[in-house]
N, C-alpha and C. Protein backbone atom coordinates (compact mmCIF):
# COMPACT_ATOMS: atom_id res chain seq x y z
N UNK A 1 107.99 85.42 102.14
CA UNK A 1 108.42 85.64 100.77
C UNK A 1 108.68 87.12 100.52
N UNK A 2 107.85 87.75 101.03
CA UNK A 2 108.05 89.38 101.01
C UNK A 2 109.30 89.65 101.67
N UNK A 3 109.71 89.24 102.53
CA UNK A 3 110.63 89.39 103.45
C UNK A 3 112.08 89.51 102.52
N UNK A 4 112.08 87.82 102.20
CA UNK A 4 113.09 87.91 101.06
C UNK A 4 112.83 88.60 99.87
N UNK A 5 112.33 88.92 99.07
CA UNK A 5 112.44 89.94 98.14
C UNK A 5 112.54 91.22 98.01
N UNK A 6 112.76 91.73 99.74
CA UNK A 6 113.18 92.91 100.28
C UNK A 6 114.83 92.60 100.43
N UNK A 7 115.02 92.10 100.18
CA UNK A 7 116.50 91.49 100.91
C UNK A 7 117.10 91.03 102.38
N UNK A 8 116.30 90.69 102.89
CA UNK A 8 116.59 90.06 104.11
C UNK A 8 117.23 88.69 104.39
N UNK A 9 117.98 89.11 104.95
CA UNK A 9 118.89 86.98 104.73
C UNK A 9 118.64 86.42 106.16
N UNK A 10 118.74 84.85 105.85
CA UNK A 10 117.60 83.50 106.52
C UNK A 10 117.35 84.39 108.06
N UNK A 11 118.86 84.40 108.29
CA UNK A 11 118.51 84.75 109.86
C UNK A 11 118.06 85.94 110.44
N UNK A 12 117.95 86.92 109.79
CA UNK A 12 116.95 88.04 110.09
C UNK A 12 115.50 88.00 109.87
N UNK A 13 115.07 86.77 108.84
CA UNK A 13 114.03 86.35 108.70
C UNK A 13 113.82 85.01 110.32
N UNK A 14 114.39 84.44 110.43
CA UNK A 14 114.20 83.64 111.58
C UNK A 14 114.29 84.67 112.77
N UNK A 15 115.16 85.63 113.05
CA UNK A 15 114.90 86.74 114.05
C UNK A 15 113.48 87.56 114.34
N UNK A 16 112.98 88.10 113.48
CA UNK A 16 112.61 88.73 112.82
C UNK A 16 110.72 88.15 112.95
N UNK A 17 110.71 87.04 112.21
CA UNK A 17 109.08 86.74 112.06
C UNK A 17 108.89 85.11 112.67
N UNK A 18 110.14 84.17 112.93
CA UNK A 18 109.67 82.94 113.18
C UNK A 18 110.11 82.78 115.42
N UNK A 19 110.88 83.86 115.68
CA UNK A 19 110.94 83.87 116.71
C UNK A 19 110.33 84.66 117.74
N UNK A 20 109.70 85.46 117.46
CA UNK A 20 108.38 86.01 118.14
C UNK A 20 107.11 85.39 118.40
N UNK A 21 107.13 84.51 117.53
CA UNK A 21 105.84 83.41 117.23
C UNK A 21 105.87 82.47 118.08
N UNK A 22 107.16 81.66 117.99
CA UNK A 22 107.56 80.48 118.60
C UNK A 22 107.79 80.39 120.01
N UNK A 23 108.14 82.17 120.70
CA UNK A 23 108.04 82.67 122.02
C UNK A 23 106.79 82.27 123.26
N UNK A 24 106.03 82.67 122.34
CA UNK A 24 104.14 82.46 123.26
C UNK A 24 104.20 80.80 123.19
N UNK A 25 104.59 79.88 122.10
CA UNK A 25 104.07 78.58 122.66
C UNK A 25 105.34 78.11 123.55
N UNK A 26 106.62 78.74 123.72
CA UNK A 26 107.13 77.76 125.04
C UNK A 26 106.82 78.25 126.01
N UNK A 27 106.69 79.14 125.93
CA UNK A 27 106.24 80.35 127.63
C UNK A 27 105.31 79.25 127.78
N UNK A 28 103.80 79.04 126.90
CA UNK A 28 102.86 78.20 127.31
C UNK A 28 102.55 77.33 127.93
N UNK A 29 104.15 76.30 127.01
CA UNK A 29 104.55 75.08 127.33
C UNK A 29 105.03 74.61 128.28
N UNK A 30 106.14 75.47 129.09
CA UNK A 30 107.22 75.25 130.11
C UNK A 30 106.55 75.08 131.26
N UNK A 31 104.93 75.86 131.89
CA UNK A 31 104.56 75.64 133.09
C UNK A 31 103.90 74.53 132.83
N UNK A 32 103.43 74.17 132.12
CA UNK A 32 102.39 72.82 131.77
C UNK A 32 103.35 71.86 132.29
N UNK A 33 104.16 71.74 131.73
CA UNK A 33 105.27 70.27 131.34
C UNK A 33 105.94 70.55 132.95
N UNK A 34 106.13 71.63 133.46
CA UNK A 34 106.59 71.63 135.27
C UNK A 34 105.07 70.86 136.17
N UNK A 35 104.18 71.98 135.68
CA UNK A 35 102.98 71.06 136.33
C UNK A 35 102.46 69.29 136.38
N UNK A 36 102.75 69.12 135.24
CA UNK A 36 102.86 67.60 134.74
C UNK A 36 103.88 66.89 135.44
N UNK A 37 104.91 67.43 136.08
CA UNK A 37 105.76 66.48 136.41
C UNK A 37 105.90 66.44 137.78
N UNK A 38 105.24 67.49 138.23
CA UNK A 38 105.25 67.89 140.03
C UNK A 38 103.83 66.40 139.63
N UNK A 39 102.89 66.59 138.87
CA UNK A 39 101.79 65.61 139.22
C UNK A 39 101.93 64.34 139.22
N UNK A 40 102.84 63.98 138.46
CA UNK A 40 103.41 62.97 138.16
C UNK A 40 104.38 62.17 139.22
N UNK A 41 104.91 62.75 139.90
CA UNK A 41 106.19 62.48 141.18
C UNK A 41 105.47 62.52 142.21
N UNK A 42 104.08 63.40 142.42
CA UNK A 42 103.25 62.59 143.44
C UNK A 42 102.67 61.99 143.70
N UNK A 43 102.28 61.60 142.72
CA UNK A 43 101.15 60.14 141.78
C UNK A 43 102.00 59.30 142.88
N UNK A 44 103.03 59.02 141.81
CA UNK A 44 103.84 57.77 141.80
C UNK A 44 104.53 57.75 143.61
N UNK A 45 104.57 58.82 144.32
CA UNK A 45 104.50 58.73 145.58
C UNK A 45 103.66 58.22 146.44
N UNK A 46 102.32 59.22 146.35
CA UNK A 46 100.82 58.57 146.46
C UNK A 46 101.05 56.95 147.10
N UNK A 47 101.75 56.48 145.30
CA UNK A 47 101.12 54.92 145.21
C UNK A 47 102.31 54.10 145.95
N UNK A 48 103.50 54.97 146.09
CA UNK A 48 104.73 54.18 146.98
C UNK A 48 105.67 53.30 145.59
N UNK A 49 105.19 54.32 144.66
CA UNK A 49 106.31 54.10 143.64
C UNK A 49 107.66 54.92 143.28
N UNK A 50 107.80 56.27 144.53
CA UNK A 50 108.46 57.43 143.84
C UNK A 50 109.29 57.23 144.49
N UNK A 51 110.76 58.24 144.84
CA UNK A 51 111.77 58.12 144.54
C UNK A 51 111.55 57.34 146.38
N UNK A 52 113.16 56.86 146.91
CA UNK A 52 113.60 56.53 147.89
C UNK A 52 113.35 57.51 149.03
N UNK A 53 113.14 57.48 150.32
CA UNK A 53 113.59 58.64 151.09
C UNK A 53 114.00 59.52 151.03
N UNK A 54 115.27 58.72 151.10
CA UNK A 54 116.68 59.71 151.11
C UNK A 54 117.10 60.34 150.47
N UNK A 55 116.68 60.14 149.10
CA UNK A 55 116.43 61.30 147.87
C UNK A 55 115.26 62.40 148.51
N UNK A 56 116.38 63.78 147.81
CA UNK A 56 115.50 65.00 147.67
C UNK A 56 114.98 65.23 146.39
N UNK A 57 114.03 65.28 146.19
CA UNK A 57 113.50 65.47 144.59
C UNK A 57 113.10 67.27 144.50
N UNK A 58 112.63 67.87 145.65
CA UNK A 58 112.52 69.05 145.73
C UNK A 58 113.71 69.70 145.92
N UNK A 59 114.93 69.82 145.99
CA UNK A 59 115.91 70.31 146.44
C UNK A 59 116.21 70.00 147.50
N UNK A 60 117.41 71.13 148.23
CA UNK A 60 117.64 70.95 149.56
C UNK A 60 116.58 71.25 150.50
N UNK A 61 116.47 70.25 151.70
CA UNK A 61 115.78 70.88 152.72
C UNK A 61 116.50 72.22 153.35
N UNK A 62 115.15 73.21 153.77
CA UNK A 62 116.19 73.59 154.54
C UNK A 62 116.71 73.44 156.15
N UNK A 63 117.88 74.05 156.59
CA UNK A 63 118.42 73.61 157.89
C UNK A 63 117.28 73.78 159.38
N UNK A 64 117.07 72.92 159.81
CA UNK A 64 116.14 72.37 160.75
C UNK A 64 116.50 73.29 162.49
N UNK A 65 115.90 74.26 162.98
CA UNK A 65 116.35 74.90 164.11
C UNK A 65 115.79 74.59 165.37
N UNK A 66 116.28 74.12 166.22
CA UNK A 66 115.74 73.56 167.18
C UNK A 66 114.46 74.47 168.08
N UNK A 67 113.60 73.94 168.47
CA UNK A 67 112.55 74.78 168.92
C UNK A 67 112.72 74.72 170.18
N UNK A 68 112.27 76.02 170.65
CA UNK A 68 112.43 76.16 172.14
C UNK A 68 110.68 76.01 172.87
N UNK A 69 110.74 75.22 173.76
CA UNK A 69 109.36 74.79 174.55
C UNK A 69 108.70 76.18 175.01
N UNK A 70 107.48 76.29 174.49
CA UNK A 70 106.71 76.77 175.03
C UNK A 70 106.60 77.51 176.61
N UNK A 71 106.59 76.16 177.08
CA UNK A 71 106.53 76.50 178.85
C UNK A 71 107.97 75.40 179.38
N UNK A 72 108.44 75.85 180.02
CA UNK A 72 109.70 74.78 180.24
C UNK A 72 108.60 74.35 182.09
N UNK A 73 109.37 73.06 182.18
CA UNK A 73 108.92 72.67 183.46
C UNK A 73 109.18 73.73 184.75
N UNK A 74 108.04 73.96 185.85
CA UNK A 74 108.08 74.55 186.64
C UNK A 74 107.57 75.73 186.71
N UNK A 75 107.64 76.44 185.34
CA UNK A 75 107.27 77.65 185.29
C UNK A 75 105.85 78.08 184.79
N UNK A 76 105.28 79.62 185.18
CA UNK A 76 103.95 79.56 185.07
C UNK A 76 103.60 80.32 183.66
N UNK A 77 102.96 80.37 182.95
CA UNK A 77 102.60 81.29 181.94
C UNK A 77 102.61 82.70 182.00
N UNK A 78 102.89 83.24 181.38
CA UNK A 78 102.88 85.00 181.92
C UNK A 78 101.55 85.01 181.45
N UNK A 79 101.04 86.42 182.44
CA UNK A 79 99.57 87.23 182.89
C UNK A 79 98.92 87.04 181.86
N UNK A 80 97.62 87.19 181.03
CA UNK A 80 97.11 87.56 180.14
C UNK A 80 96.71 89.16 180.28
N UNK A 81 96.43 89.87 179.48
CA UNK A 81 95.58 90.71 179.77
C UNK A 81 94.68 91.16 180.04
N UNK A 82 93.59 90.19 180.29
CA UNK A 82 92.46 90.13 180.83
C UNK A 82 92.65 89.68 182.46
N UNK A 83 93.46 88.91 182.67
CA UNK A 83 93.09 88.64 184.19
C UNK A 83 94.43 90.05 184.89
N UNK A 84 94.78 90.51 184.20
CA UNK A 84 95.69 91.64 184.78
C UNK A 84 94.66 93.04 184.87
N UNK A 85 93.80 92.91 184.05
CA UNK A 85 92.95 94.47 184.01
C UNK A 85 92.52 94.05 184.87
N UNK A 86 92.06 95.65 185.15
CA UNK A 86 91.04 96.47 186.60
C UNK A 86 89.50 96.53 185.93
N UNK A 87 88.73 95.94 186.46
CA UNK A 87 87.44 96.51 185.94
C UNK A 87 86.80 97.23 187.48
N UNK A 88 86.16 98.50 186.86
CA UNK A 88 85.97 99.29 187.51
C UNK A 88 84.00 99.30 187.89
């Protein structure tokens, strides 16, 4: 009321004193309602109610790179450093 009887019109009053306010409860809100729904899509996974396979619900995977073996056949492990030292 002060606001307007300074002369301030609606939307500098909605700028001004109702949108600073209204800031802190979606910030609040937005991780809750993400958290809720990640809990929710694994529930219903859990129970073998959630989406199909072949649906990505997380996004894209990403691209899959083929791994190279460890030890390929035939060959021996290289030295450690312990059986290569000199103890004196």
């Amino acid at each position: 009321a002060s606001s307007r009887v300074i002369g301030a019109s609606t939307p500098r009053i909605l700028f001004k004193h109702l949108l600073p306010n209204s800031v802190a409860i979606v910030v609040t809100l937005i991780p809750f309602s993400v958290s809720g729904l990640v809990l929710s899509l694994t529930s219903l996974d859990y129970l073998g109610f959630g989406l199909p396979p072949e649906v990505r619900h997380l996004g894209p995977a990403p691209p899959r790179r083929p791994r190279k073996p460890l030890l390929s056949r035939g060959s021996s492990p290289p030295p450690s450093s312990a059986s290569s030292a000199s103890w004196c």
